[in-house]
N, C-alpha and C. Protein backbone atom coordinates (compact mmCIF):
# COMPACT_ATOMS: atom_id res chain seq x y z
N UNK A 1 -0.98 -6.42 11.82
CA UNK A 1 -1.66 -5.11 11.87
C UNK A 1 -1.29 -4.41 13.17
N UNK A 2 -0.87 -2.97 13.07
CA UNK A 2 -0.64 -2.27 14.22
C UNK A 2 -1.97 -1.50 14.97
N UNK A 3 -1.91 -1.43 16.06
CA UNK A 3 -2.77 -0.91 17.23
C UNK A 3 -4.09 -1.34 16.61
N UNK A 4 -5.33 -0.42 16.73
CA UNK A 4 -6.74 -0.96 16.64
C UNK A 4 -6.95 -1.35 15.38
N UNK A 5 -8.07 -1.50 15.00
CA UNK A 5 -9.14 -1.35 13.76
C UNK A 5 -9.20 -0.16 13.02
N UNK A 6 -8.48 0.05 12.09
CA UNK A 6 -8.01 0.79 11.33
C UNK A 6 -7.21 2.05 11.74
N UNK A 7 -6.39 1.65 13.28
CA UNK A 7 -5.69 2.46 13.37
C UNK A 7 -4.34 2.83 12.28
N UNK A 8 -3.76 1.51 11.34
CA UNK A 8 -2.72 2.74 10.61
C UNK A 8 -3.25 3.47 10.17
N UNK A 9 -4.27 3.38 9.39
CA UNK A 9 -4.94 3.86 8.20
C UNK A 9 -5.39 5.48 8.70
N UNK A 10 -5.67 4.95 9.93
CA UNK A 10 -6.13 6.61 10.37
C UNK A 10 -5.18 7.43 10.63
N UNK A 11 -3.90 6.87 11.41
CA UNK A 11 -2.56 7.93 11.83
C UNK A 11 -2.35 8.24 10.51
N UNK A 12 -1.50 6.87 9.45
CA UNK A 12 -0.78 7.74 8.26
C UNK A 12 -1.69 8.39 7.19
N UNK A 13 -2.52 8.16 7.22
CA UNK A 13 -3.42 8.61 5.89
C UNK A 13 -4.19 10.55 6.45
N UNK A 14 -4.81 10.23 7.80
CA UNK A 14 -4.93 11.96 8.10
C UNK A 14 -4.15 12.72 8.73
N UNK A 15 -3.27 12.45 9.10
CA UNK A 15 -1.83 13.25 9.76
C UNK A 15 -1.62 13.67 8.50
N UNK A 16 -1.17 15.88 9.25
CA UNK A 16 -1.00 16.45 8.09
C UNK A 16 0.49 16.24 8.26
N UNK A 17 0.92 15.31 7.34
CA UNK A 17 2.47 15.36 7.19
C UNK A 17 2.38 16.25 5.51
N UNK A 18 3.61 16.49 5.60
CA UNK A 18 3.97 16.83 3.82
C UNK A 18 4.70 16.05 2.80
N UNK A 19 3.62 14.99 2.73
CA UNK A 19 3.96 13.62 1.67
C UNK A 19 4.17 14.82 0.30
N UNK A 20 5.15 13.81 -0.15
CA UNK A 20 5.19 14.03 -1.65
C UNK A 20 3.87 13.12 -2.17
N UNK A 21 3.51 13.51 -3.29
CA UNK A 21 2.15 12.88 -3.90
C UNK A 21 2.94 11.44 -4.52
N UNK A 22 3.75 11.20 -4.43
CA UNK A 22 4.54 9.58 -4.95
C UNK A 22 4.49 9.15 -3.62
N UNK A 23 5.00 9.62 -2.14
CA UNK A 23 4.74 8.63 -1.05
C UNK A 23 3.04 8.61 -1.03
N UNK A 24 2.15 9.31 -1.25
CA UNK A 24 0.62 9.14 -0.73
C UNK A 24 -0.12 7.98 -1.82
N UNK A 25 0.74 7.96 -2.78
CA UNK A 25 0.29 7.32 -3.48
C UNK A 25 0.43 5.30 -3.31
N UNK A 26 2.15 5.63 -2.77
CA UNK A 26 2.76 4.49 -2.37
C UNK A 26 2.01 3.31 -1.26
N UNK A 27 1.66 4.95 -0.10
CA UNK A 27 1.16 4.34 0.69
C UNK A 27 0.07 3.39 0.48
N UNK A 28 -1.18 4.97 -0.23
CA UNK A 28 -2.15 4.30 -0.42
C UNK A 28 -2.41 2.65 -1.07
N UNK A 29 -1.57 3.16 -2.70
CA UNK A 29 -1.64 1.28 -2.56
C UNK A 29 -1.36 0.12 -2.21
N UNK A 30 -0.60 0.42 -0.87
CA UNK A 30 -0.36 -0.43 -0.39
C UNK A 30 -1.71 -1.14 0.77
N UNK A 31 -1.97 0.11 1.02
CA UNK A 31 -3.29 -0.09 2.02
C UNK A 31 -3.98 -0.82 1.50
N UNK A 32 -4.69 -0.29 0.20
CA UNK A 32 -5.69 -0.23 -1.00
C UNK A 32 -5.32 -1.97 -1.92
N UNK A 33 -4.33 -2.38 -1.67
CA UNK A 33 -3.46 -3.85 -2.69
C UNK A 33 -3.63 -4.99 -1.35
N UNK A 34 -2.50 -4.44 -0.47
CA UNK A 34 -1.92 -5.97 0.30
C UNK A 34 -0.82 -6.15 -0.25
N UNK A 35 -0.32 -5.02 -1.62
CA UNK A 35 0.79 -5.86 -2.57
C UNK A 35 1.83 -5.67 -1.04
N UNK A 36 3.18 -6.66 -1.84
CA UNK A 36 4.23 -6.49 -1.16
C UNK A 36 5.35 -5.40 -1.55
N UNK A 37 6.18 -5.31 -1.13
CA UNK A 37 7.19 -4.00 -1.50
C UNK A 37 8.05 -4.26 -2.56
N UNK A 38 8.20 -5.66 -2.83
CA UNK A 38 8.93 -5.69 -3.81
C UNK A 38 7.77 -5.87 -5.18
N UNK A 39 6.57 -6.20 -4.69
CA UNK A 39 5.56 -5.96 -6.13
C UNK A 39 5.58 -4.57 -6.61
N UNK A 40 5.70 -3.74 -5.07
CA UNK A 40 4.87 -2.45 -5.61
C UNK A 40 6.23 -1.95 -6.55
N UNK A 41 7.60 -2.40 -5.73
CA UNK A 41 8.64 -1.73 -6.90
C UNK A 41 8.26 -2.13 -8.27
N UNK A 42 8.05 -3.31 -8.38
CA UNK A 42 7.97 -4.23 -9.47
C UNK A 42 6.77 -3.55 -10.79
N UNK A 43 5.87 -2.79 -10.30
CA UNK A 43 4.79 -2.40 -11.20
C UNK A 43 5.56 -1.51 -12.43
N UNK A 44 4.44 -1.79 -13.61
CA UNK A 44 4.97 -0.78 -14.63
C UNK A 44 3.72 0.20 -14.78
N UNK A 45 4.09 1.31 -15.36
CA UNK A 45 2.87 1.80 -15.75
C UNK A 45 1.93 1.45 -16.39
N UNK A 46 2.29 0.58 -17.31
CA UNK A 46 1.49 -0.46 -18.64
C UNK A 46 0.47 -1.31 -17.63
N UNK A 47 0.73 -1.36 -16.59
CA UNK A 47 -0.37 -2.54 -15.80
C UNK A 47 -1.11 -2.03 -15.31
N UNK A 48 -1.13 -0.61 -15.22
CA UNK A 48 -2.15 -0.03 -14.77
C UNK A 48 -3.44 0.27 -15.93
N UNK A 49 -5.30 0.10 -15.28
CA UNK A 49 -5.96 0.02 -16.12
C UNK A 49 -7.15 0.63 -15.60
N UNK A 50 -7.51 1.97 -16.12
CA UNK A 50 -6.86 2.51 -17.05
C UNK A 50 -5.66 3.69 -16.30
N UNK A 51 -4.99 3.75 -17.24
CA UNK A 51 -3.74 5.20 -16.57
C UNK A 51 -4.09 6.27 -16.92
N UNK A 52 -5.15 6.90 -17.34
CA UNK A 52 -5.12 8.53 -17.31
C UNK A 52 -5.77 8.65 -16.57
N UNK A 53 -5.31 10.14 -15.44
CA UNK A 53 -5.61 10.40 -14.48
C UNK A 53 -7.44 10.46 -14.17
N UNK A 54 -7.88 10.97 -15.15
CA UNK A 54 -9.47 11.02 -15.60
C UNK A 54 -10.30 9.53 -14.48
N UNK A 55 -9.54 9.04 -15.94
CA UNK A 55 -10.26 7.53 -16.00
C UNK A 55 -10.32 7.12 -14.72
N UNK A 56 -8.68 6.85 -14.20
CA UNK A 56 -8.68 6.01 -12.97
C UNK A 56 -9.27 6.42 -11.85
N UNK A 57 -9.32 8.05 -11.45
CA UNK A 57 -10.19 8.57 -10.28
C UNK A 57 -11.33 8.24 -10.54
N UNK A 58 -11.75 8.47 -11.43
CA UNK A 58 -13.56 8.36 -11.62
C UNK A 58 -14.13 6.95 -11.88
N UNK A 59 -13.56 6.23 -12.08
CA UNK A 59 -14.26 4.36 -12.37
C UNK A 59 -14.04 3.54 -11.50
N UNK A 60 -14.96 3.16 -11.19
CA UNK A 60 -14.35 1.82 -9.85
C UNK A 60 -14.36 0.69 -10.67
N UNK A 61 -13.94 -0.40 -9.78
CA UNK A 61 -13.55 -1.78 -10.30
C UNK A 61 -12.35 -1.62 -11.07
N UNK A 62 -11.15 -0.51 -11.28
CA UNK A 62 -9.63 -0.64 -11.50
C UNK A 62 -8.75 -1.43 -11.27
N UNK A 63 -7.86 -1.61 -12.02
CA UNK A 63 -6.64 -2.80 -11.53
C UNK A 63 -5.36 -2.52 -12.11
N UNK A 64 -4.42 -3.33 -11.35
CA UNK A 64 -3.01 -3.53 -12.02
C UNK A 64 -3.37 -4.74 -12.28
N UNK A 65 -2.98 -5.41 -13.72
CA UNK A 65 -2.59 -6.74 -14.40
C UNK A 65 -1.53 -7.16 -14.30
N UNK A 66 -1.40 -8.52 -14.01
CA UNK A 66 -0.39 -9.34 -14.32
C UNK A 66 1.02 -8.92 -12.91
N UNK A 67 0.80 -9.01 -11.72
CA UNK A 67 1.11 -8.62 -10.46
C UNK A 67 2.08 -9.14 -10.45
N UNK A 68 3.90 -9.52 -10.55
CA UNK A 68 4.94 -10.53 -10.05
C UNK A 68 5.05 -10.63 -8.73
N UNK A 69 4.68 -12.10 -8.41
CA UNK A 69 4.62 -12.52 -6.95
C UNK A 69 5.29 -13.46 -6.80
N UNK A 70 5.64 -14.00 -5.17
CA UNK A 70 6.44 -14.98 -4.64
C UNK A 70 6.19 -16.02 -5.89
N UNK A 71 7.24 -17.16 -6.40
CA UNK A 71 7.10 -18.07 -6.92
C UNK A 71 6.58 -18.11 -8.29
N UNK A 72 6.91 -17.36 -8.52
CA UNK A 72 6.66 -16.89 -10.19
C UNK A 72 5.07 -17.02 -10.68
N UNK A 73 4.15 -16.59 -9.68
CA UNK A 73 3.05 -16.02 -9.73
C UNK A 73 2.55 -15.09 -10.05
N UNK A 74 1.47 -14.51 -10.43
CA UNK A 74 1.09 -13.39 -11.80
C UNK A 74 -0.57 -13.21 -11.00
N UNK A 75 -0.78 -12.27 -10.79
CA UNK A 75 -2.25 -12.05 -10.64
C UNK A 75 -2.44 -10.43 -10.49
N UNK A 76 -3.95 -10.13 -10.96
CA UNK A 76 -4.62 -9.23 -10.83
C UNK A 76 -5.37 -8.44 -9.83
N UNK A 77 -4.79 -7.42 -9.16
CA UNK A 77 -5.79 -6.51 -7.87
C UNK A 77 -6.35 -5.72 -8.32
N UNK A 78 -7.34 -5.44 -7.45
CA UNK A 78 -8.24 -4.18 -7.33
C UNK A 78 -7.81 -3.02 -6.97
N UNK A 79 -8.00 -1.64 -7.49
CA UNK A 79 -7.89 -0.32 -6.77
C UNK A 79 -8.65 0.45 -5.81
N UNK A 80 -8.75 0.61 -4.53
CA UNK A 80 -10.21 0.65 -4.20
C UNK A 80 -9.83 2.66 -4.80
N UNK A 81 -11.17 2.79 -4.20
CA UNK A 81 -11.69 4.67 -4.15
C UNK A 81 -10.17 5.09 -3.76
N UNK A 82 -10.01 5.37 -2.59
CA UNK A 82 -8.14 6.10 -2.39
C UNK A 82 -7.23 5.80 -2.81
N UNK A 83 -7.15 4.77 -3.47
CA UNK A 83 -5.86 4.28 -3.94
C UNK A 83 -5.90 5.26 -5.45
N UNK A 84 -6.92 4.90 -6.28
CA UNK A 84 -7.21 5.45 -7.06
C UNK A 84 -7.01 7.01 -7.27
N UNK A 85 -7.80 7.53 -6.08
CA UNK A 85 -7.59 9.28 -6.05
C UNK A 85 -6.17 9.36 -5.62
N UNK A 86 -5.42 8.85 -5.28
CA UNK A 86 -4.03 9.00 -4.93
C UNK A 86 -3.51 8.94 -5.93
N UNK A 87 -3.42 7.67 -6.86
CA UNK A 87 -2.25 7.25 -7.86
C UNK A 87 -3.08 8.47 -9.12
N UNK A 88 -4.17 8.69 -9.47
CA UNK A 88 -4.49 10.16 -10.33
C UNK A 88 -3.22 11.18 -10.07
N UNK A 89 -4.02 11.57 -8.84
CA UNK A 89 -3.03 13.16 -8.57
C UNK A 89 -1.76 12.14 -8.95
N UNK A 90 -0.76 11.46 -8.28
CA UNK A 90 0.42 11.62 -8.41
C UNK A 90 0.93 11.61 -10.11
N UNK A 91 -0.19 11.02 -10.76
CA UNK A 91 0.19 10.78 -12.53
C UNK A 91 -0.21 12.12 -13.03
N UNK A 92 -1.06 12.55 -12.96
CA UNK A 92 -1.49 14.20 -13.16
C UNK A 92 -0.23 15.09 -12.64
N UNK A 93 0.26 15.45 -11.76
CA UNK A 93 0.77 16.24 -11.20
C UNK A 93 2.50 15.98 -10.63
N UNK A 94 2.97 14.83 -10.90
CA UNK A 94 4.40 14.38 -10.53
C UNK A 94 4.89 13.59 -10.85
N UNK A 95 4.41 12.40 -11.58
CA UNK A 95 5.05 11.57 -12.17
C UNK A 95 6.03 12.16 -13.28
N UNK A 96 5.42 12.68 -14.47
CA UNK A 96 5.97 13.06 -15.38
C UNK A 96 6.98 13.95 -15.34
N UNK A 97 7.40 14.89 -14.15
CA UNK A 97 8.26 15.72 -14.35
C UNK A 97 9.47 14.83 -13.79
N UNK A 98 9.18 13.47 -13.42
CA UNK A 98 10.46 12.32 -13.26
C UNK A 98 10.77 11.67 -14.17
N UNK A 99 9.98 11.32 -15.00
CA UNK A 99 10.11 10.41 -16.40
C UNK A 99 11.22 10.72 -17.45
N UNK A 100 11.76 9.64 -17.82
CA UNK A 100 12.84 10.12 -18.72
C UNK A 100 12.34 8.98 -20.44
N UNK A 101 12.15 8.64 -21.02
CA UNK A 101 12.35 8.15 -22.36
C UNK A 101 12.50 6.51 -22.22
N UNK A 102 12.98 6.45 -21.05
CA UNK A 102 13.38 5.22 -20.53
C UNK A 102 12.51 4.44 -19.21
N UNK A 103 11.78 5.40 -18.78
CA UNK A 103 10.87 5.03 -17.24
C UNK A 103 9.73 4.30 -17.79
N UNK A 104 9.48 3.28 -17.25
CA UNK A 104 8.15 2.31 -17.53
C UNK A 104 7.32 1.76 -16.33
N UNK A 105 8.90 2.17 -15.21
CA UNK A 105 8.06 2.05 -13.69
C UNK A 105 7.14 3.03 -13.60
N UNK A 106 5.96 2.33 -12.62
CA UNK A 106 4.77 3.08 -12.54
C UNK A 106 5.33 4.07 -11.24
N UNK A 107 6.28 3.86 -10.52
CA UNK A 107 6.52 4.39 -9.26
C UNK A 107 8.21 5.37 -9.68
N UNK A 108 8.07 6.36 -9.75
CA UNK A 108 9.94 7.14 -10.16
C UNK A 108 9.99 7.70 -9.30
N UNK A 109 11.53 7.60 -8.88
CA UNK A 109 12.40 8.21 -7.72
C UNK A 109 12.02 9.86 -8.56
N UNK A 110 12.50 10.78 -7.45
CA UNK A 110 12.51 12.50 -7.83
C UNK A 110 13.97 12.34 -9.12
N UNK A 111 13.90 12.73 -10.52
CA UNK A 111 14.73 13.27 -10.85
C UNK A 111 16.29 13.55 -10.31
N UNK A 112 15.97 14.55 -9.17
CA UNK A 112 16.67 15.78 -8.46
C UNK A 112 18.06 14.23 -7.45
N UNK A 113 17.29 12.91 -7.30
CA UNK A 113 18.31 12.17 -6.73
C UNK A 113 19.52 11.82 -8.05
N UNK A 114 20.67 12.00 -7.64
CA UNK A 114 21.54 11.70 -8.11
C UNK A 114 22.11 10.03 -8.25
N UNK A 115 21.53 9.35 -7.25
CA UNK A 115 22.15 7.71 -7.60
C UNK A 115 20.79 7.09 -8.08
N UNK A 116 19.84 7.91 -8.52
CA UNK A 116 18.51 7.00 -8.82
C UNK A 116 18.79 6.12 -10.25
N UNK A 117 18.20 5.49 -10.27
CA UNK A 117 18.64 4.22 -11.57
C UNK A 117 18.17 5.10 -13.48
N UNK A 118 19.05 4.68 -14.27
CA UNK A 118 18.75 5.34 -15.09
C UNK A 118 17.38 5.60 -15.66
N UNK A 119 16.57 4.67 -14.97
CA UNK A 119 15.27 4.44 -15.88
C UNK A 119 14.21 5.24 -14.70
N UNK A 120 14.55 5.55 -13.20
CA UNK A 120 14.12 6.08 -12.31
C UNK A 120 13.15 4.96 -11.11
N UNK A 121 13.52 3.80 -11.89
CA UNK A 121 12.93 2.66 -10.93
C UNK A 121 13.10 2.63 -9.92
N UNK A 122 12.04 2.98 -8.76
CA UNK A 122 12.43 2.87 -7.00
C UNK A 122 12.92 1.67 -6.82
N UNK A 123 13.98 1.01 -6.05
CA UNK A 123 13.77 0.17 -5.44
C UNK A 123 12.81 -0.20 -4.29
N UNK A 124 12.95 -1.49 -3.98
CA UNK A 124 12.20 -2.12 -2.87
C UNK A 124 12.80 -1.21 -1.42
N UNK A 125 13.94 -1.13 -1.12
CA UNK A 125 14.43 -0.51 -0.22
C UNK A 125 14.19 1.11 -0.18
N UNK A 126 13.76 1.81 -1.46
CA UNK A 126 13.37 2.76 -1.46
C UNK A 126 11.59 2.95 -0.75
N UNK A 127 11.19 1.91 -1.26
CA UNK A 127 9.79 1.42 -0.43
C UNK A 127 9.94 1.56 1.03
N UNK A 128 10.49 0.90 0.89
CA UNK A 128 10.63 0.77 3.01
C UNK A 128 10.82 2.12 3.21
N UNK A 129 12.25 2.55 2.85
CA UNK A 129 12.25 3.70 3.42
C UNK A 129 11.22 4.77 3.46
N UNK A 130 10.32 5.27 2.96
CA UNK A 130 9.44 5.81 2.25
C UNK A 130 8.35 6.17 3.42
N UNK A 131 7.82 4.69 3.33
CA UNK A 131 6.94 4.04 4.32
C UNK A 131 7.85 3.97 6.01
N UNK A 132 8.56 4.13 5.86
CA UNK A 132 9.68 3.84 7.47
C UNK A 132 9.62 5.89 7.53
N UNK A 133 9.67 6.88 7.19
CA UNK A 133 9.60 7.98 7.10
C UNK A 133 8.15 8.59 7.74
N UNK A 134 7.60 7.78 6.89
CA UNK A 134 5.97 8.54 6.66
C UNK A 134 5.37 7.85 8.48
N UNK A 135 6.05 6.78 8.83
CA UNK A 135 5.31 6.22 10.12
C UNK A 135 6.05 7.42 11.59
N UNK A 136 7.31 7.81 10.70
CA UNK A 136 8.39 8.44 12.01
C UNK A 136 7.33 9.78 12.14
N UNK A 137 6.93 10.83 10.76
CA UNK A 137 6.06 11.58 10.66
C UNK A 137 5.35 11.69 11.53
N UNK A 138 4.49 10.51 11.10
CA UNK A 138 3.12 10.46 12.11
C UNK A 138 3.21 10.30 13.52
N UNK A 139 4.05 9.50 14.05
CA UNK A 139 4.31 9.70 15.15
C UNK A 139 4.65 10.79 16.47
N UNK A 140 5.79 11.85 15.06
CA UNK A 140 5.46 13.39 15.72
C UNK A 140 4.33 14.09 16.16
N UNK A 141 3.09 13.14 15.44
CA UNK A 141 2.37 14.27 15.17
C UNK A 141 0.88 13.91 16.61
N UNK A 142 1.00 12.69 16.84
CA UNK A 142 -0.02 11.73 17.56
C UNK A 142 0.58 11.82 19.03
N UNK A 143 -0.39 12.19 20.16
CA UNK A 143 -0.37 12.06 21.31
C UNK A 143 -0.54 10.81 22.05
N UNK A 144 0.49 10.24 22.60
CA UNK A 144 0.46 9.13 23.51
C UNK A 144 0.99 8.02 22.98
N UNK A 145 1.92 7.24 24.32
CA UNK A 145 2.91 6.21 23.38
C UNK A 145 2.30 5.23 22.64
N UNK A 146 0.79 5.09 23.29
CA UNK A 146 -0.02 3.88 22.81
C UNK A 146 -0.46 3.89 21.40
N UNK A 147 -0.42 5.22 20.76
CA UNK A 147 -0.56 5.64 19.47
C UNK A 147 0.17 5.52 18.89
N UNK A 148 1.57 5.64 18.65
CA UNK A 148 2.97 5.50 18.24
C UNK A 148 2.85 4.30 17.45
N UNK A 149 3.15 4.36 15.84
CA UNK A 149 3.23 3.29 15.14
C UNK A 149 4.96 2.94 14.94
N UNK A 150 5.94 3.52 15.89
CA UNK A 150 7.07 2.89 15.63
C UNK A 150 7.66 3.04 14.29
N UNK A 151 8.76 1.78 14.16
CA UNK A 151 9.24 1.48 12.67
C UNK A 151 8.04 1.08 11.90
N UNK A 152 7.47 2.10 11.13
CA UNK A 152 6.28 1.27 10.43
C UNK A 152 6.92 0.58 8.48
N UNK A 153 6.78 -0.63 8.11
CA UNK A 153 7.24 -1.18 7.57
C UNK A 153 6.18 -1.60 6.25
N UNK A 154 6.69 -1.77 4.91
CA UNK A 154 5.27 -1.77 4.03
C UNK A 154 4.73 -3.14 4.87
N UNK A 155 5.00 -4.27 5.02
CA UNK A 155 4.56 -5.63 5.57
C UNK A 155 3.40 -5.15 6.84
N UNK A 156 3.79 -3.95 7.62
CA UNK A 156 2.76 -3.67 8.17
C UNK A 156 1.24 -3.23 7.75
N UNK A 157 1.30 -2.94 6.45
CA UNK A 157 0.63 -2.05 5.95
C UNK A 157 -0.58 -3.22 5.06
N UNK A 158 0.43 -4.52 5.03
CA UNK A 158 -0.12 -5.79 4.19
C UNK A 158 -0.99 -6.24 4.99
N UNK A 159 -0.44 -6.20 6.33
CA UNK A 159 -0.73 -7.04 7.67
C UNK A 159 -2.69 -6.30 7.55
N UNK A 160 -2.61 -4.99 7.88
CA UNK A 160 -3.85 -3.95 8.14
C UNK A 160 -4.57 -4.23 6.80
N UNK A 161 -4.27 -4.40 5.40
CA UNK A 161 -5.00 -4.60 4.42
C UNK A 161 -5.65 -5.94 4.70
N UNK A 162 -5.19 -7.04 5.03
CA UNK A 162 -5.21 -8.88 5.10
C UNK A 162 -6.15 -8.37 5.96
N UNK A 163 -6.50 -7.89 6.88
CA UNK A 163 -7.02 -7.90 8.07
C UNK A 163 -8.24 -7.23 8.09
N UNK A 164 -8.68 -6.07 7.29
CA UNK A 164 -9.61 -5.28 7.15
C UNK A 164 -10.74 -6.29 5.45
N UNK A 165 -9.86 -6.70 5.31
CA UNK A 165 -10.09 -7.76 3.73
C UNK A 165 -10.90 -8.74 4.35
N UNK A 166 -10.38 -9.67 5.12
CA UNK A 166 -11.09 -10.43 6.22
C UNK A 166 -12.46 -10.10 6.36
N UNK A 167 -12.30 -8.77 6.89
CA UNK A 167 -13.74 -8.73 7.96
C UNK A 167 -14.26 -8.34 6.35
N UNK A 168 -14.24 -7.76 5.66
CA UNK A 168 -15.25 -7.42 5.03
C UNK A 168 -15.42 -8.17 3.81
N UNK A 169 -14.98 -9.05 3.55
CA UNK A 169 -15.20 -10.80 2.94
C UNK A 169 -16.23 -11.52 3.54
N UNK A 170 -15.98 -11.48 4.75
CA UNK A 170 -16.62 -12.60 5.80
C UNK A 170 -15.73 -13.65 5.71
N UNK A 171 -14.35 -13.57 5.62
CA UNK A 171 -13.35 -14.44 6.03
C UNK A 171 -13.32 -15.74 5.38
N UNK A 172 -13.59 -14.96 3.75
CA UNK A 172 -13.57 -15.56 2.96
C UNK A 172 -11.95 -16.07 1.85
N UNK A 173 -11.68 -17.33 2.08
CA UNK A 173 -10.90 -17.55 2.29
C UNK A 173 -10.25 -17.45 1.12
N UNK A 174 -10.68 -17.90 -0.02
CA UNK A 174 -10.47 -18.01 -1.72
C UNK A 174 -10.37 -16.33 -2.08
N UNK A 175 -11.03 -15.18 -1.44
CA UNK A 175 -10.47 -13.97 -1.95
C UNK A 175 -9.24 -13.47 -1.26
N UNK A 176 -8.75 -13.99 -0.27
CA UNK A 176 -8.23 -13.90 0.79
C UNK A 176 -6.53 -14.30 0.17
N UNK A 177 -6.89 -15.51 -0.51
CA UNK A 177 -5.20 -16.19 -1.26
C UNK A 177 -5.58 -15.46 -2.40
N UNK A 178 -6.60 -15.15 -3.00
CA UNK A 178 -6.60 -14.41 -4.31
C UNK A 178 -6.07 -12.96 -4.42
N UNK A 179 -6.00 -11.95 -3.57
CA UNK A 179 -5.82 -10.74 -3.41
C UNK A 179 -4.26 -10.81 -2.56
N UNK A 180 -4.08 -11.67 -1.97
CA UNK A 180 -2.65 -11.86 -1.00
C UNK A 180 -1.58 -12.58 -1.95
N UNK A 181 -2.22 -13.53 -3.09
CA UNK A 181 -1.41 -14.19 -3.39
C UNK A 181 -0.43 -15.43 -2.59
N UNK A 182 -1.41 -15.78 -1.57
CA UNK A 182 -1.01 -16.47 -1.04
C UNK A 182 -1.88 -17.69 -0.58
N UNK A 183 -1.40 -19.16 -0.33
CA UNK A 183 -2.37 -20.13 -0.40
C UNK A 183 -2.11 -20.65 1.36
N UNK A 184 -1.42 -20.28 2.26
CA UNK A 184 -0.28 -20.99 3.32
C UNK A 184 -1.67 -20.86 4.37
N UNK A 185 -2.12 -21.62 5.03
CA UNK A 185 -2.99 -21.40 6.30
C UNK A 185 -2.15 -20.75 7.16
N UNK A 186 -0.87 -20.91 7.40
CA UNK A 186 -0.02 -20.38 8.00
C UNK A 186 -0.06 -18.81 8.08
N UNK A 187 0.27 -18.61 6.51
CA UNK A 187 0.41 -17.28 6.40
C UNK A 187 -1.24 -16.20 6.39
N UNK A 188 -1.85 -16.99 5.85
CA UNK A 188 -3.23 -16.62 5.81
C UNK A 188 -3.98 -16.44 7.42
N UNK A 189 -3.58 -17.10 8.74
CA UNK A 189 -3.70 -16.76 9.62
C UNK A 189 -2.85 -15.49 10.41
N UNK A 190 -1.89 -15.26 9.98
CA UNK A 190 -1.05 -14.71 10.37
C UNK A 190 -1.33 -12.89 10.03
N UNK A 191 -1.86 -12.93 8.98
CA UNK A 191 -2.19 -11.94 8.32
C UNK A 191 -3.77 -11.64 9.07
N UNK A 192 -4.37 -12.12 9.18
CA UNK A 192 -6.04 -12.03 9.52
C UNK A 192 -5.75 -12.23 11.27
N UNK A 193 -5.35 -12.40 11.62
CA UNK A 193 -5.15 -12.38 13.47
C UNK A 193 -5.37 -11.17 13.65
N UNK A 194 -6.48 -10.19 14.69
CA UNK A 194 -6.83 -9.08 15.04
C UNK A 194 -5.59 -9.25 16.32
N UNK A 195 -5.44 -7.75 16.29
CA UNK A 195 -4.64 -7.23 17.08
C UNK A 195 -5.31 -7.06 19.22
N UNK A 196 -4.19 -7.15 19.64
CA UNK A 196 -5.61 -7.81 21.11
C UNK A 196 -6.69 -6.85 21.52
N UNK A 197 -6.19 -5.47 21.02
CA UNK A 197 -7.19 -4.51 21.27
C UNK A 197 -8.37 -5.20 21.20
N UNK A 198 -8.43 -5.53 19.67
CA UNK A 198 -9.88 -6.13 18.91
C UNK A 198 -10.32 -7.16 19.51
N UNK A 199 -9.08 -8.14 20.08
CA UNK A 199 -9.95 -9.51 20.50
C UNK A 199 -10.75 -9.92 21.90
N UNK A 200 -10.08 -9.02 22.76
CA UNK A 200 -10.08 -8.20 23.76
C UNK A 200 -11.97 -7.80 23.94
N UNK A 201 -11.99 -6.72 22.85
CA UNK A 201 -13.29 -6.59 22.77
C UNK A 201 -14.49 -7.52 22.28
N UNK A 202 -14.03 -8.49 21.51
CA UNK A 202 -14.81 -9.45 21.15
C UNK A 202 -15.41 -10.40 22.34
N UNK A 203 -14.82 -10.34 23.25
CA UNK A 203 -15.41 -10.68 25.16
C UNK A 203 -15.88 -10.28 25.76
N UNK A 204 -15.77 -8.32 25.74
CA UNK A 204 -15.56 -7.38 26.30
C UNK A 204 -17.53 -7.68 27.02
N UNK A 205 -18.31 -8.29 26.40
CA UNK A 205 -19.57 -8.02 26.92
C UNK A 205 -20.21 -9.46 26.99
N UNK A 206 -19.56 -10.54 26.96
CA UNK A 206 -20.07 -11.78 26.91
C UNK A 206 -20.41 -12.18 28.29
């Protein structure tokens, strides 16, 4: 996780950059998942539940089914509130004017690119980049180097989800490999380690 307690979340998400409604959406679920970049390429529209724009803004407890993860693992996330109002607008208002007869990815490159895949499937590297854009953005936009999120990377974005998941679990460990898809104490620490700002303060009055 970069800088404080919900500092990405606050640079990329209220910095007025001029996301396309497919990066706000990207972002968001990434915030909103923990997925990884090659899941989020990986989604179809079919896994989303429900997909009309209606439905999914307005109902909580949403999900993508059947998630492809490390090791030929399969599981189900949650959408929270933003992820949700994000991935609406972008299906309401931009998806479809990318779709061709052939698109089943939930995520399509613009049409208007010329080497995009016939079916309009982002790649994973299209992810990064995306997310590597949207952090350069914000950075224009934020005063002071200490603010500066750098190369921001989707893995960063996993890091701030693992981490905010944590605290509001109670560092609970079984939702923790359930939502990460991951079982590794290794990795499961790695992900939940507060950044020193935070730990810093956890002394700050002892």
């Amino acid at each position: 996780m970069l800088g404080g307690e919900g500092e990405v979340q606050e640079q990329v998400l209220t910095a007025g950059a001029p996301y396309l409604l497919l990066d706000r959406a990207i972002v968001q679920t990434l915030l909103g998942t923990g997925l990884r970049h090659t899941e989020i390429a990986g989604l179809g529209l079919a896994q989303l539940e429900p997909r009309t724009p209606v439905s999914l803004a307005c109902l909580a407890r949403r999900s993508t089914s059947g998630v492809r993860g490390k090791g030929r693992t399969s599981r189900s996330v949650f959408l929270g509130r933003d992820a949700r109002t994000a991935l609406a607008d972008y299906l309401e208002a931009e998806r479809d004017g990318d779709a061709t007869d052939d698109s089943t990815a939930l995520f399509l490159a613009a049409c208007s690119i010329a080497a995009r895949r016939p079916d309009g499937r982002l790649s994973p590297r299209s992810i990064n980049t995306i997310v590597g854009q949207i952090g350069a953005i914000c950075d224009l936009q934020v005063a002071g180097a200490d603010r500066q999120l750098g190369t921001l990377r989707p893995h960063d974005l996993r890091h701030t989800f693992a981490y905010l998941l944590s605290q509001a679990s109670g560092h609970n460990r079984a939702e923790l490999e359930r939502r990460l898809g991951h079982s590794s104490d290794r990795y499961l620490k790695l992900y939940t380690n507060p950044p020193d700002d935070i730990a810093a303060a956890y002394v700050e009055d002892l």
